[in-house]
N, C-alpha and C. Protein backbone atom coordinates (compact mmCIF):
# COMPACT_ATOMS: atom_id res chain seq x y z
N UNK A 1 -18.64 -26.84 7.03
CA UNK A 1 -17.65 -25.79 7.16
C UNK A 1 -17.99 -24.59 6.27
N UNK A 2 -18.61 -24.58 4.93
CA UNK A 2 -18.55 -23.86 4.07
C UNK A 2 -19.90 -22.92 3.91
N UNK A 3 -20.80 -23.96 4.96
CA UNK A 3 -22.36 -23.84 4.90
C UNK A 3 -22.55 -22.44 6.17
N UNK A 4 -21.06 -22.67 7.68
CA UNK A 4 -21.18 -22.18 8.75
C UNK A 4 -20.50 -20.77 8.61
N UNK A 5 -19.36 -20.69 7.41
CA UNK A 5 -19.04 -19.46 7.06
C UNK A 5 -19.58 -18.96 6.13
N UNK A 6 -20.39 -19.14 5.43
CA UNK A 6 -21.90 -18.42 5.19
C UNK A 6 -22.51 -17.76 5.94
N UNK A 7 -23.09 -18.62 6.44
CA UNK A 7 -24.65 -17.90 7.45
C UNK A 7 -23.53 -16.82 8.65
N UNK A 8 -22.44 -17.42 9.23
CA UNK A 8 -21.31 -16.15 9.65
C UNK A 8 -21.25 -14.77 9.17
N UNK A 9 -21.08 -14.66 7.86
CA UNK A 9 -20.98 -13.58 6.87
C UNK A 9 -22.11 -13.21 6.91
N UNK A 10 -23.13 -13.76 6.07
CA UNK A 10 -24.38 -13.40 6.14
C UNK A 10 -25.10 -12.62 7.25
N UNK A 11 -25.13 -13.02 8.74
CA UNK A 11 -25.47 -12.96 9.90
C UNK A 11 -24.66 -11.43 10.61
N UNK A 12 -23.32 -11.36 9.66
CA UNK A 12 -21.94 -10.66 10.24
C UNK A 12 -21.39 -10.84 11.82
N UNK A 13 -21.59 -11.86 11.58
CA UNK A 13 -21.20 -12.63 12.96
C UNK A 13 -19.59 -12.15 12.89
N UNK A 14 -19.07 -12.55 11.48
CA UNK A 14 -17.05 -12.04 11.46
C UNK A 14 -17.30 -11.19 10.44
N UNK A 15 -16.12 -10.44 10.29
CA UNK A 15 -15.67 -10.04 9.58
C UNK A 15 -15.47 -10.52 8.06
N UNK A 16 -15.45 -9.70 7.46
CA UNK A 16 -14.97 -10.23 6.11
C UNK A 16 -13.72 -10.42 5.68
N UNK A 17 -12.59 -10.07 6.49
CA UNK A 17 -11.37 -10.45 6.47
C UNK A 17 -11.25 -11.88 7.26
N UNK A 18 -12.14 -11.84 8.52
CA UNK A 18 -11.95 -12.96 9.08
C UNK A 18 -12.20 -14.36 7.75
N UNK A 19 -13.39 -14.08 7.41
CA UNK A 19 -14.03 -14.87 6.42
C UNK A 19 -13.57 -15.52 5.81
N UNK A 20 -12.54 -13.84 4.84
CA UNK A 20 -11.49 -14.74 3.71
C UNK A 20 -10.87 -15.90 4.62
N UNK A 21 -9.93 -15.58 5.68
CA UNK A 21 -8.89 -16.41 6.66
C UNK A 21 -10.33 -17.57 6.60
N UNK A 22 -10.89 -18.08 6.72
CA UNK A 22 -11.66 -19.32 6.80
C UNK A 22 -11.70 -20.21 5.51
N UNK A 23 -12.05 -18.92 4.64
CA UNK A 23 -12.38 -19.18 3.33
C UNK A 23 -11.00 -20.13 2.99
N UNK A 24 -9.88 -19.40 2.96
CA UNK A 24 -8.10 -20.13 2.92
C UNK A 24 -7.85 -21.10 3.73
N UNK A 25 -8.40 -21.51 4.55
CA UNK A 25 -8.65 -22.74 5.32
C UNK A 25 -9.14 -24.07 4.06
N UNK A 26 -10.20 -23.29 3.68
CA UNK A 26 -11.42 -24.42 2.74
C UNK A 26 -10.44 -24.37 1.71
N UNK A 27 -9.86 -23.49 1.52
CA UNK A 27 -9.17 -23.59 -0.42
C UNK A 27 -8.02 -24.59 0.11
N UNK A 28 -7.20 -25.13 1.06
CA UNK A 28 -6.24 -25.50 1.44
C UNK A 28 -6.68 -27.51 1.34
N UNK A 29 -7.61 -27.27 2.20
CA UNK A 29 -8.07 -28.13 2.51
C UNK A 29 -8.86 -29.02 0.55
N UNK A 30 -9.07 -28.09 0.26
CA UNK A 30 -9.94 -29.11 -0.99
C UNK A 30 -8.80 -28.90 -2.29
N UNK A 31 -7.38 -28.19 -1.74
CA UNK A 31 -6.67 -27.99 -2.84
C UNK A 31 -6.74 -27.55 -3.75
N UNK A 32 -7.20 -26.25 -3.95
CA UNK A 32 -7.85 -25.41 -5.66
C UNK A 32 -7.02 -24.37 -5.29
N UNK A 33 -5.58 -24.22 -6.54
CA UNK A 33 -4.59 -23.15 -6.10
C UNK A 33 -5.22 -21.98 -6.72
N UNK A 34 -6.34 -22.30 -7.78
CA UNK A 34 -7.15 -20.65 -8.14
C UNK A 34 -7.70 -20.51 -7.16
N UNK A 35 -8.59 -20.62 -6.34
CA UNK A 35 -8.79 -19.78 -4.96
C UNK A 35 -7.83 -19.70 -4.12
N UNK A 36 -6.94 -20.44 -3.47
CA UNK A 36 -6.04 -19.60 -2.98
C UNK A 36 -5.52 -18.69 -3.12
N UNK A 37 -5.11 -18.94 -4.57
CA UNK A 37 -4.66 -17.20 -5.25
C UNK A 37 -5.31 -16.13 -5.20
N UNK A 38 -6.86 -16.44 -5.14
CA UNK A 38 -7.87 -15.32 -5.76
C UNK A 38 -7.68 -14.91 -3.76
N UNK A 39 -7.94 -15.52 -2.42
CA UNK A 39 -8.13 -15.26 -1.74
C UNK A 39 -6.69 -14.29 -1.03
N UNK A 40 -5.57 -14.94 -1.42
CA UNK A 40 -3.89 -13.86 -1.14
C UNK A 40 -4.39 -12.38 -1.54
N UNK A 41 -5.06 -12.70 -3.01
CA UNK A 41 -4.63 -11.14 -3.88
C UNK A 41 -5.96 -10.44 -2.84
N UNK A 42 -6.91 -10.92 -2.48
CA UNK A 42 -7.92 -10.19 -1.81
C UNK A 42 -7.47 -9.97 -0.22
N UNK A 43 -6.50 -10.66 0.16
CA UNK A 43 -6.11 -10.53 1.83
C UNK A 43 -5.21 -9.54 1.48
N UNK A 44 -4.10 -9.59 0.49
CA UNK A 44 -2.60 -8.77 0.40
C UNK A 44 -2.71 -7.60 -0.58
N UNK A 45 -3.80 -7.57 -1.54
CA UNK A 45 -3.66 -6.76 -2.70
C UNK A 45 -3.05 -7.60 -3.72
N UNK A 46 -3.69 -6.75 -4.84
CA UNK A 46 -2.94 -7.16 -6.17
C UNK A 46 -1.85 -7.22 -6.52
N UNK A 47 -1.06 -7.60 -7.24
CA UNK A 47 0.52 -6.86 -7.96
C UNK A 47 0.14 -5.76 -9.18
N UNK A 48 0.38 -4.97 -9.31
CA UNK A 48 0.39 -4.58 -10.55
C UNK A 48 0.87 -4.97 -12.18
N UNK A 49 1.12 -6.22 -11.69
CA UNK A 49 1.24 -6.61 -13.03
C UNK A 49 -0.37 -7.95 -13.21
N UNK A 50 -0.96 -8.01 -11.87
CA UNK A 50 -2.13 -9.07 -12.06
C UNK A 50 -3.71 -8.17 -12.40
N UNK A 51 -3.83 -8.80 -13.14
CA UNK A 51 -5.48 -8.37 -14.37
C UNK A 51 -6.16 -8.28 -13.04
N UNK A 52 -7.16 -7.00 -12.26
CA UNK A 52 -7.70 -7.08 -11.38
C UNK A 52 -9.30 -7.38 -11.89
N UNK A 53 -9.93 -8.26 -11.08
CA UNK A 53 -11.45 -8.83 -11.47
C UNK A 53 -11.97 -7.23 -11.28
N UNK A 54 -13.64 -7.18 -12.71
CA UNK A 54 -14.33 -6.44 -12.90
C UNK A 54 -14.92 -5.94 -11.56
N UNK A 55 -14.81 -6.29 -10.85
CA UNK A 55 -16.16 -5.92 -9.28
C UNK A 55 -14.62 -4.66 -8.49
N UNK A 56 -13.38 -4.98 -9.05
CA UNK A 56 -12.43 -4.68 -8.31
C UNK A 56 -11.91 -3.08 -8.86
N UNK A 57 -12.70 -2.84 -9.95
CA UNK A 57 -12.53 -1.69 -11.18
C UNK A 57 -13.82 -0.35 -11.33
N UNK A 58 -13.39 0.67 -10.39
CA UNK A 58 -14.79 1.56 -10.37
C UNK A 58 -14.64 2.78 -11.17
N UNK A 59 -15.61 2.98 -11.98
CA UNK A 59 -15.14 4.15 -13.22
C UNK A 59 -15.87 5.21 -11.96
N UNK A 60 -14.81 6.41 -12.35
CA UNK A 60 -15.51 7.77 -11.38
C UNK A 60 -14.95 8.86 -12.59
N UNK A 61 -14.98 9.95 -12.26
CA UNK A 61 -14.81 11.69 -12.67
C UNK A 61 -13.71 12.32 -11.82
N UNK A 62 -12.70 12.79 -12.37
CA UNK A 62 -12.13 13.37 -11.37
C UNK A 62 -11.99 14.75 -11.46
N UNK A 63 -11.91 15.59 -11.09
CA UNK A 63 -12.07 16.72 -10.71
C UNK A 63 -10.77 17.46 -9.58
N UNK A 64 -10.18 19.06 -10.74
CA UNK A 64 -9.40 19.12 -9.76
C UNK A 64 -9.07 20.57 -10.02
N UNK A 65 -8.46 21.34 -8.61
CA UNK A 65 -8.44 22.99 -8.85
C UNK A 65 -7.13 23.31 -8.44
N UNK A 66 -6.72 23.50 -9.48
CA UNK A 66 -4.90 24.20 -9.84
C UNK A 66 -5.15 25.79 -9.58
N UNK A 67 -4.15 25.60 -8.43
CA UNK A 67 -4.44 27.30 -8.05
C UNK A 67 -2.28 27.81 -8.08
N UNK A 68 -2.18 28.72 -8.48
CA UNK A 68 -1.22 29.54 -8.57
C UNK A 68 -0.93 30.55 -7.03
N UNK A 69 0.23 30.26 -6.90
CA UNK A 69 0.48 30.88 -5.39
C UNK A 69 0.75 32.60 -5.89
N UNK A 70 0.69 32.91 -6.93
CA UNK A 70 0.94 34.22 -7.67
C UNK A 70 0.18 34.94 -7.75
């Protein structure tokens, strides 16, 4: 099961939303409520009160032009 949604992904045979939905299949099935969790917050979004993982955090520059209607 875990080996076929691999080479799926890999291949992009599905989606990566589909994926997760497989992936939550496997977390159900082998009972590990940290991946289930980790897979909700990646299907639904975070809460803002949950610590978002490093890969989930992109430093940029922002840049911006304040103009006066005057």
């Amino acid at each position: 099961m875990i080996r076929d949604l691999i080479k799926d992904l890999v291949y992009e045979s599905i989606s990566l939303s589909q994926g997760l939905i497989r992936a939550k299949l496997i977390a159900y099935k082998i009972d590990n409520s940290t991946f289930k969790k980790w897979i909700y917050n990646e299907l639904n979004g975070y809460s803002s009160s949950e610590i978002l993982p490093e890969y989930r955090i992109i430093s940029c520059n922002l840049y911006g032009k304040i103009q006066v209607p005057f």
